[in-house]
PDB file of N, CA and C in Angstrom:
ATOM      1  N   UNK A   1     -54.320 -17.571 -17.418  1.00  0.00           N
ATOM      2  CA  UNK A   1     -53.441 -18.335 -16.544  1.00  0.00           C
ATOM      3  C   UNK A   1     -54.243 -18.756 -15.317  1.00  0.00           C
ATOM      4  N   UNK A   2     -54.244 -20.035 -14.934  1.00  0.00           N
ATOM      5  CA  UNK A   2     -54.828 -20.835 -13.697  1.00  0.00           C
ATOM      6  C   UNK A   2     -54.247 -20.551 -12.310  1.00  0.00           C
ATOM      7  N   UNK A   3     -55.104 -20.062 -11.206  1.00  0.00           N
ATOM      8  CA  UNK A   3     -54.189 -20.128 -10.048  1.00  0.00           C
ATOM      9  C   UNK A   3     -53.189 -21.513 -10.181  1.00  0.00           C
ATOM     10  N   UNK A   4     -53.628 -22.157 -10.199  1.00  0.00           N
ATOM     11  CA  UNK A   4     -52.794 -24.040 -10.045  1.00  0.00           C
ATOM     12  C   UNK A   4     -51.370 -23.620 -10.895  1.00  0.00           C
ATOM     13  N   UNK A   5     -51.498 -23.005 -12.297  1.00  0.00           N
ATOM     14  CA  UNK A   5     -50.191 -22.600 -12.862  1.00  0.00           C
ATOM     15  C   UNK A   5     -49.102 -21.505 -12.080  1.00  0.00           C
ATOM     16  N   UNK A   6     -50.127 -20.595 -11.616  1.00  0.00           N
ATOM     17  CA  UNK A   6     -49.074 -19.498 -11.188  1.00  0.00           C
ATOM     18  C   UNK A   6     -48.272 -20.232  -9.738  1.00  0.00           C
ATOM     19  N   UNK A   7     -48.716 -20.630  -8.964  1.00  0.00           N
ATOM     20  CA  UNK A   7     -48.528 -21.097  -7.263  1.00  0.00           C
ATOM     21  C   UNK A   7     -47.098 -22.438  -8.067  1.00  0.00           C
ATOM     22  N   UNK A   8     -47.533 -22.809  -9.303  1.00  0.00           N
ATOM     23  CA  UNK A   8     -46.465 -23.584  -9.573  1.00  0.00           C
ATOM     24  C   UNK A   8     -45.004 -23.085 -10.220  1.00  0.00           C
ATOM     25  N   UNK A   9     -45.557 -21.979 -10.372  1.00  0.00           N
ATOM     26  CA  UNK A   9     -44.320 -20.779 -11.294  1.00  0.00           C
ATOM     27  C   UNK A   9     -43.750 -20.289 -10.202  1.00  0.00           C
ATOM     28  N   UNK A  10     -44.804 -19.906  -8.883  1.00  0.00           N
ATOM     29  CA  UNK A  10     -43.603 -19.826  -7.586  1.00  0.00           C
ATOM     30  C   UNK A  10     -43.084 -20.300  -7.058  1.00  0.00           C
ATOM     31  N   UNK A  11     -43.688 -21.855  -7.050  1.00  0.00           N
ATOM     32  CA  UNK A  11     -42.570 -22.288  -6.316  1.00  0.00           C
ATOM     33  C   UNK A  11     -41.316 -22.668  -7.129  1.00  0.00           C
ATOM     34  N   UNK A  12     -41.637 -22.550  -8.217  1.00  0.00           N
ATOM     35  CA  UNK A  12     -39.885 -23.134  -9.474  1.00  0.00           C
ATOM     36  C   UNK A  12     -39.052 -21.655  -8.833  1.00  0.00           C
ATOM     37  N   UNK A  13     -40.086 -20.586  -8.619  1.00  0.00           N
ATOM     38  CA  UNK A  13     -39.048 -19.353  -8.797  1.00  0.00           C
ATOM     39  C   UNK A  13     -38.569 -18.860  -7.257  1.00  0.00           C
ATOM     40  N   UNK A  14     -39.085 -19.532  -6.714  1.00  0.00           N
ATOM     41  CA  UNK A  14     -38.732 -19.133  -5.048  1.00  0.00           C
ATOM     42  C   UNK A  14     -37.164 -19.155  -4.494  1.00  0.00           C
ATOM     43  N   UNK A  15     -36.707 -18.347  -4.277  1.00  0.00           N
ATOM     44  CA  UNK A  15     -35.234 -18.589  -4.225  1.00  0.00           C
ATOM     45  C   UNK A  15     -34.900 -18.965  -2.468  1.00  0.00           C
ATOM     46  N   UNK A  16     -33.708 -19.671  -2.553  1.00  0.00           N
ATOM     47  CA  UNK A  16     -33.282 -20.298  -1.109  1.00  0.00           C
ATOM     48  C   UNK A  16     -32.183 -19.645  -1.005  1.00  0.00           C
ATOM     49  N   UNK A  17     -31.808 -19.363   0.820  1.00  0.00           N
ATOM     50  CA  UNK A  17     -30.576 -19.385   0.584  1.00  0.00           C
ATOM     51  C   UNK A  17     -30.100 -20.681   1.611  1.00  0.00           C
ATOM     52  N   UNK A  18     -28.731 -21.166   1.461  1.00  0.00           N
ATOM     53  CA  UNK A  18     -27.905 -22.262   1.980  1.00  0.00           C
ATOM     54  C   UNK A  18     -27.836 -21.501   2.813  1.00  0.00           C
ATOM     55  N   UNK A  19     -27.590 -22.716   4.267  1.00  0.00           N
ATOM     56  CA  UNK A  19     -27.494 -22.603   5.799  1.00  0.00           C
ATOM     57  C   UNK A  19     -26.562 -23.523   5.728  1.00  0.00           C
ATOM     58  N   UNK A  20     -26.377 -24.218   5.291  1.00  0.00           N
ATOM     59  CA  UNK A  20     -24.946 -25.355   5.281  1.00  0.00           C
ATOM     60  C   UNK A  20     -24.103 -24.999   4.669  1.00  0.00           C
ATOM     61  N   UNK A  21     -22.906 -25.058   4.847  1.00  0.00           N
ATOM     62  CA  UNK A  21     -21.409 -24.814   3.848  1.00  0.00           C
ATOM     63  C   UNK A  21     -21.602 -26.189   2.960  1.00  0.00           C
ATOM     64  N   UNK A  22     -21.319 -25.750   1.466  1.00  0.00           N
ATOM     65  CA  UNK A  22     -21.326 -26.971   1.105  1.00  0.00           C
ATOM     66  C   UNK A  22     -19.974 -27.463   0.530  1.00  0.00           C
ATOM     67  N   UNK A  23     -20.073 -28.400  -0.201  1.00  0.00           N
ATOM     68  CA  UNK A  23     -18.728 -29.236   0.026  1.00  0.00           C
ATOM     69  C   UNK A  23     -17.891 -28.402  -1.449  1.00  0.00           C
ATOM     70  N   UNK A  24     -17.374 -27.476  -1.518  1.00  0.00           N
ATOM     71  CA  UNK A  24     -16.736 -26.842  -2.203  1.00  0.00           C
ATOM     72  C   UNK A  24     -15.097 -26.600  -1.776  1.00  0.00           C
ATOM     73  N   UNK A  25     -14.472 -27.524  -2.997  1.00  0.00           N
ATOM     74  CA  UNK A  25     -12.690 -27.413  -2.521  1.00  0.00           C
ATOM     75  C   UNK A  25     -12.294 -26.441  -2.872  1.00  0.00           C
ATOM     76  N   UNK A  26     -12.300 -25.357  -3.465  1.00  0.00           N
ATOM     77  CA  UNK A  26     -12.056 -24.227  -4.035  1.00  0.00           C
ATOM     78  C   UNK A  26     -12.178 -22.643  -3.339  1.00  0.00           C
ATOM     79  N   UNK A  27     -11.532 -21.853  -3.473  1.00  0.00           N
ATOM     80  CA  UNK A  27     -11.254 -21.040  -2.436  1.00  0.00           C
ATOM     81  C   UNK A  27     -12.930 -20.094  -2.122  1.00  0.00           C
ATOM     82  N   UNK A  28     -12.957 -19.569  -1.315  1.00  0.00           N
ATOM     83  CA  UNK A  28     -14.066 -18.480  -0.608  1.00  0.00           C
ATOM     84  C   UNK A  28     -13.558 -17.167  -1.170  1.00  0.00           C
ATOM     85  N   UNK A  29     -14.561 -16.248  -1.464  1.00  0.00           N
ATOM     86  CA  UNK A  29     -13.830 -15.171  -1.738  1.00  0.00           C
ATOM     87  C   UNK A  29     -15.152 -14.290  -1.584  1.00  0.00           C
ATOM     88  N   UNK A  30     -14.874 -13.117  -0.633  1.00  0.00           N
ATOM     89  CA  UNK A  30     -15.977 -12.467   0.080  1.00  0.00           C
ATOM     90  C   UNK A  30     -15.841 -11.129  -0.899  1.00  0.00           C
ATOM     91  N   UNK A  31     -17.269 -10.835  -1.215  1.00  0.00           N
ATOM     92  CA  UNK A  31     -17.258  -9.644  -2.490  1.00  0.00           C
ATOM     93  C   UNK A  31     -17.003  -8.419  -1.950  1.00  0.00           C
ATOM     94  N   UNK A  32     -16.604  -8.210  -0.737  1.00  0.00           N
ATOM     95  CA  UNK A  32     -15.771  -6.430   0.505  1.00  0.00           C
ATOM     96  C   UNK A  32     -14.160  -6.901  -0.263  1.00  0.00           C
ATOM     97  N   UNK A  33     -13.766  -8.206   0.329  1.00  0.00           N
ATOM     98  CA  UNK A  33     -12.599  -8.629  -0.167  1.00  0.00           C
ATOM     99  C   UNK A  33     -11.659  -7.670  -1.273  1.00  0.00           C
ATOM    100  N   UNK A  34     -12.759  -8.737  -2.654  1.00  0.00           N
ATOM    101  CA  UNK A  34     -12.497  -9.073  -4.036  1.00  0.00           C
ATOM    102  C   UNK A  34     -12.768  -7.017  -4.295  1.00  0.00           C
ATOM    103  N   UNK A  35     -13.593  -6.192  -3.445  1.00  0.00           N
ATOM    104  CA  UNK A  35     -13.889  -5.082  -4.413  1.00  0.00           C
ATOM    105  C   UNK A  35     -12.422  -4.156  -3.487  1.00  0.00           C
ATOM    106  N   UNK A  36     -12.204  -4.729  -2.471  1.00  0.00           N
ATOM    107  CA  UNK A  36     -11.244  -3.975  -2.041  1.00  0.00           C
ATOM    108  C   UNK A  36      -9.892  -4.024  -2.671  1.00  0.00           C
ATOM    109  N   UNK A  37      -9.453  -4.938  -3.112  1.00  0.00           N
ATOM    110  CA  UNK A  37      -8.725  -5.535  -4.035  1.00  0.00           C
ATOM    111  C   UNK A  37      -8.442  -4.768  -5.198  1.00  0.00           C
ATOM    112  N   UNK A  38      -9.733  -5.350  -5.824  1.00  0.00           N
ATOM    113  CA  UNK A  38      -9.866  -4.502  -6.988  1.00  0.00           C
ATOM    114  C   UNK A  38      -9.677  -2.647  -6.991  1.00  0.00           C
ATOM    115  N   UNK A  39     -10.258  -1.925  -6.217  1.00  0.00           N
ATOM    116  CA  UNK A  39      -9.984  -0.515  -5.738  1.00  0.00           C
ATOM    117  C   UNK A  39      -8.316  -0.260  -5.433  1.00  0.00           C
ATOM    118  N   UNK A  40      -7.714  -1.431  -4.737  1.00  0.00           N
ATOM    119  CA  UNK A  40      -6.081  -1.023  -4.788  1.00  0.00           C
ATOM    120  C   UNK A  40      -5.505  -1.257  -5.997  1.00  0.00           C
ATOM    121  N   UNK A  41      -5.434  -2.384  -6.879  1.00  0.00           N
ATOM    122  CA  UNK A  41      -5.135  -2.211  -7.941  1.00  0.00           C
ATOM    123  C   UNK A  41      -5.219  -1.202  -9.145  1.00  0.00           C
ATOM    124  N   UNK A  42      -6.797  -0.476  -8.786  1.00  0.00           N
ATOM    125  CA  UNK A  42      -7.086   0.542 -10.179  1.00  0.00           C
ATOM    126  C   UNK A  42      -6.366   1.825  -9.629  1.00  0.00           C
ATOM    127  N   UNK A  43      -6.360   1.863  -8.143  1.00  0.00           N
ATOM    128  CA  UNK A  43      -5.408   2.963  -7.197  1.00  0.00           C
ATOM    129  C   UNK A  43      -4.091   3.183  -7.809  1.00  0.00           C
ATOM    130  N   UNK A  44      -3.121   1.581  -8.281  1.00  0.00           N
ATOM    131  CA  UNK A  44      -2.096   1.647  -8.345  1.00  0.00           C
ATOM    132  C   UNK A  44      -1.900   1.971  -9.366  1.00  0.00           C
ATOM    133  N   UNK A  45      -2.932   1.826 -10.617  1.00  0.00           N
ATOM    134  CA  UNK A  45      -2.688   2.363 -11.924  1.00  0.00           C
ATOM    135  C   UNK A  45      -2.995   3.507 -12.436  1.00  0.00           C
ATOM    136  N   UNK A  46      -3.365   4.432 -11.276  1.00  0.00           N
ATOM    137  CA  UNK A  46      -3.147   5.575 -11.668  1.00  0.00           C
ATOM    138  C   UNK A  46      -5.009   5.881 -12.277  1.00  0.00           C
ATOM    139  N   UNK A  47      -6.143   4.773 -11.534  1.00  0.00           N
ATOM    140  CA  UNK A  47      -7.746   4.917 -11.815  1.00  0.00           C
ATOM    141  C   UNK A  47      -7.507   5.213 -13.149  1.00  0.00           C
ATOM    142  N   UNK A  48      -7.082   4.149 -13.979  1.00  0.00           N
ATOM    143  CA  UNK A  48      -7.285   4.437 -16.033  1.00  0.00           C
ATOM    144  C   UNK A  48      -8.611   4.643 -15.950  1.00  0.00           C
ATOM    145  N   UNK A  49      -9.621   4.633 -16.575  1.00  0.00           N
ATOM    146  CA  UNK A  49     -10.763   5.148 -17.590  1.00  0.00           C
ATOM    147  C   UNK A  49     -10.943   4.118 -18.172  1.00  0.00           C
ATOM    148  N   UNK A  50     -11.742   2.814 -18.203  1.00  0.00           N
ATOM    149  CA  UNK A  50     -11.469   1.318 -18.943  1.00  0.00           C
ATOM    150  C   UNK A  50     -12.084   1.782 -20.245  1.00  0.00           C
ATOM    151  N   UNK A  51     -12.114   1.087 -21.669  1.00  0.00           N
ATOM    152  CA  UNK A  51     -12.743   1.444 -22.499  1.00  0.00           C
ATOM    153  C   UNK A  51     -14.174   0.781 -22.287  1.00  0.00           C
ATOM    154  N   UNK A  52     -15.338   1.364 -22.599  1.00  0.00           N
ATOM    155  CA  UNK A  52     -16.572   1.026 -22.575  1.00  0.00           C
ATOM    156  C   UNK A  52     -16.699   0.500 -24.163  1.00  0.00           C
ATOM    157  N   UNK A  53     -18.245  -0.386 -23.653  1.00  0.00           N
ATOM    158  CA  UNK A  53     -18.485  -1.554 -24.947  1.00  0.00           C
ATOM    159  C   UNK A  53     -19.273  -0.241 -25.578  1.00  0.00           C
ATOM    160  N   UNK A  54     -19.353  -0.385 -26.923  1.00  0.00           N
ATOM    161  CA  UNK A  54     -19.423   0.420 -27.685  1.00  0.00           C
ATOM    162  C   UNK A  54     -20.713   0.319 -28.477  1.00  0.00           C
ATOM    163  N   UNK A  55     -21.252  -0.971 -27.994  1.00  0.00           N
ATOM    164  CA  UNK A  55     -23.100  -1.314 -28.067  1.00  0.00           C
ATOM    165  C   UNK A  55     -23.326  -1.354 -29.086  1.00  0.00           C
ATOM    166  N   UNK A  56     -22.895  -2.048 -29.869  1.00  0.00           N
ATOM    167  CA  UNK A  56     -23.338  -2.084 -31.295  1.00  0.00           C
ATOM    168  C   UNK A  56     -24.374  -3.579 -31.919  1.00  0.00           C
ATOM    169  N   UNK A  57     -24.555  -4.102 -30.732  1.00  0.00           N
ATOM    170  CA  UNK A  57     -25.410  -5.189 -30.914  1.00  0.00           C
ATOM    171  C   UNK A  57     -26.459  -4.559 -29.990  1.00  0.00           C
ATOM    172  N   UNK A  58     -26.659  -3.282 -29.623  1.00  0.00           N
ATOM    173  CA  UNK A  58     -28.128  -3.596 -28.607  1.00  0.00           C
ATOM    174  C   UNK A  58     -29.548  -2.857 -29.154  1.00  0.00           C
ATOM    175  N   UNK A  59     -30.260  -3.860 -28.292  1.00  0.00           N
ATOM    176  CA  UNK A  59     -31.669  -3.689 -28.970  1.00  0.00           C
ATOM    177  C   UNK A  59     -32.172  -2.314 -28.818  1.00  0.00           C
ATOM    178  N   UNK A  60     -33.139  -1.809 -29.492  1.00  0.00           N
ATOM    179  CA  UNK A  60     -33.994  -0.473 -29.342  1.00  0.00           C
ATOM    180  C   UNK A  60     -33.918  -0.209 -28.212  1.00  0.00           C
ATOM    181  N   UNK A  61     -34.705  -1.024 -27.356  1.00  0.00           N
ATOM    182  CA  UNK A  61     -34.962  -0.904 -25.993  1.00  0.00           C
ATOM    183  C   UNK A  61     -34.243  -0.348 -25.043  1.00  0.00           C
ATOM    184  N   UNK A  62     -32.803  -1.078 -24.960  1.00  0.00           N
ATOM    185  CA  UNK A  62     -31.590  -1.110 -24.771  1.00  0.00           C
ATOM    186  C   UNK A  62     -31.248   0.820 -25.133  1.00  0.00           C
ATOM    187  N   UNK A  63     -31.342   0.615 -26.286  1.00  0.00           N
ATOM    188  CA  UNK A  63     -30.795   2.466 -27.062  1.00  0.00           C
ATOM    189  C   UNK A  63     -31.945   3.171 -25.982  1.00  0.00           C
ATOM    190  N   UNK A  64     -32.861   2.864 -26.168  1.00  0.00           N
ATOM    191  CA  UNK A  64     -34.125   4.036 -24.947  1.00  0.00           C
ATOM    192  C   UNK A  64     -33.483   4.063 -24.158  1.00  0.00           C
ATOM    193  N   UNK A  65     -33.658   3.120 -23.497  1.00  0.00           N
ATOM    194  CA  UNK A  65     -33.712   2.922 -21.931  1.00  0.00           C
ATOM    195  C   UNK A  65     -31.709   3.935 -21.604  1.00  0.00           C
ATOM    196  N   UNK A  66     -30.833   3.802 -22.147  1.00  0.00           N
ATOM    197  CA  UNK A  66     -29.647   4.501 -21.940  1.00  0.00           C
ATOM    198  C   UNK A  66     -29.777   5.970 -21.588  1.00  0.00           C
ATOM    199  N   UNK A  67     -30.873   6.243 -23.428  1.00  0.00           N
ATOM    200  CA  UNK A  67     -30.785   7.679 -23.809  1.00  0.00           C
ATOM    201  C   UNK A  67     -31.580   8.168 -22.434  1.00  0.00           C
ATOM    202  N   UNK A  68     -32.557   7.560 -22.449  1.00  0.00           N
ATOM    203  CA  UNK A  68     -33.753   8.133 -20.978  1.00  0.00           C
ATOM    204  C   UNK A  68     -32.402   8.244 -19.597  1.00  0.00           C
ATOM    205  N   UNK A  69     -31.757   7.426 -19.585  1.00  0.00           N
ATOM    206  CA  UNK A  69     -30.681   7.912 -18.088  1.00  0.00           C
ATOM    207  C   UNK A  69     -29.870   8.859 -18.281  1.00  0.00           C
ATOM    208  N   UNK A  70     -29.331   8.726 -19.672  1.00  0.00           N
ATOM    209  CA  UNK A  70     -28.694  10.112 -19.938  1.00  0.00           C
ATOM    210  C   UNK A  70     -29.140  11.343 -20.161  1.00  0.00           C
ATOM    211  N   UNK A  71     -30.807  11.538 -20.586  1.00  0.00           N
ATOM    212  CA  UNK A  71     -31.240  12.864 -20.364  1.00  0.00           C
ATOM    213  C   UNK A  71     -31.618  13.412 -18.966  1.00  0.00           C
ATOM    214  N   UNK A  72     -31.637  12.437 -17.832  1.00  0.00           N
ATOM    215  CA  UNK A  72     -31.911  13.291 -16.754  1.00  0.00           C
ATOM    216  C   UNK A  72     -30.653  13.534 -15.577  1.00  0.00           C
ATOM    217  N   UNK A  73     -29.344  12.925 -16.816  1.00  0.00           N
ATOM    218  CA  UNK A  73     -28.178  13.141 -16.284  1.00  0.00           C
ATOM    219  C   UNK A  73     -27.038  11.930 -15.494  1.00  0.00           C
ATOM    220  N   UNK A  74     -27.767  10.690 -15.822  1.00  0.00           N
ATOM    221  CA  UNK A  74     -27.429  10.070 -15.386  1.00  0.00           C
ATOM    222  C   UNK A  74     -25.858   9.336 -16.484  1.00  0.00           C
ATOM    223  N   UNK A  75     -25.038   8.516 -15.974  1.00  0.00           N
ATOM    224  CA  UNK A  75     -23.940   8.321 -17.137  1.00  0.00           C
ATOM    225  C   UNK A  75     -23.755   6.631 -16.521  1.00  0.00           C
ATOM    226  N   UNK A  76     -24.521   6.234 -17.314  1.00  0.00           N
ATOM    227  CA  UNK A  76     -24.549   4.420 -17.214  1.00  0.00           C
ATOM    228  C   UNK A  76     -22.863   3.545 -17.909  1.00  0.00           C
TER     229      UNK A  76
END
């Protein structure tokens, strides 16, 4: 790989953030909001237990990388 390639891979990958509001008609919704929200609702139901995906499409990698969090105790 060429310096000239990589300096061009950063700048595609350089991320911005907006300083202007932009022209969006659709509501704002601040993620303290939306999680506070969400926390009263699972409050009101009594915190169910959601069912978890059951992973039956995931790759090897995927199966490692779980089993490795779950042997040092972790519960993904």
């Amino acid at each position: 790989m060429n310096d000239g390639y990589v300096r061009k891979v950063r700048a595609i990958m350089a991320s911005t953030i907006w300083t202007e509001a932009e022209d969006w008609p659709g509501p704002r919704l601040r993620h303290g909001d939306v999680a506070a929200r969400l926390a009263e609702r699972r409050a009101a139901l009594g915190n169910p237990e959601l069912p978890r995906n059951g992973g039956a499409n995931r790759t090897d990698s995927k199966r490692a990388l779980l089993a490795a969090i779950e042997d040092v105790g972790g519960r993904w």
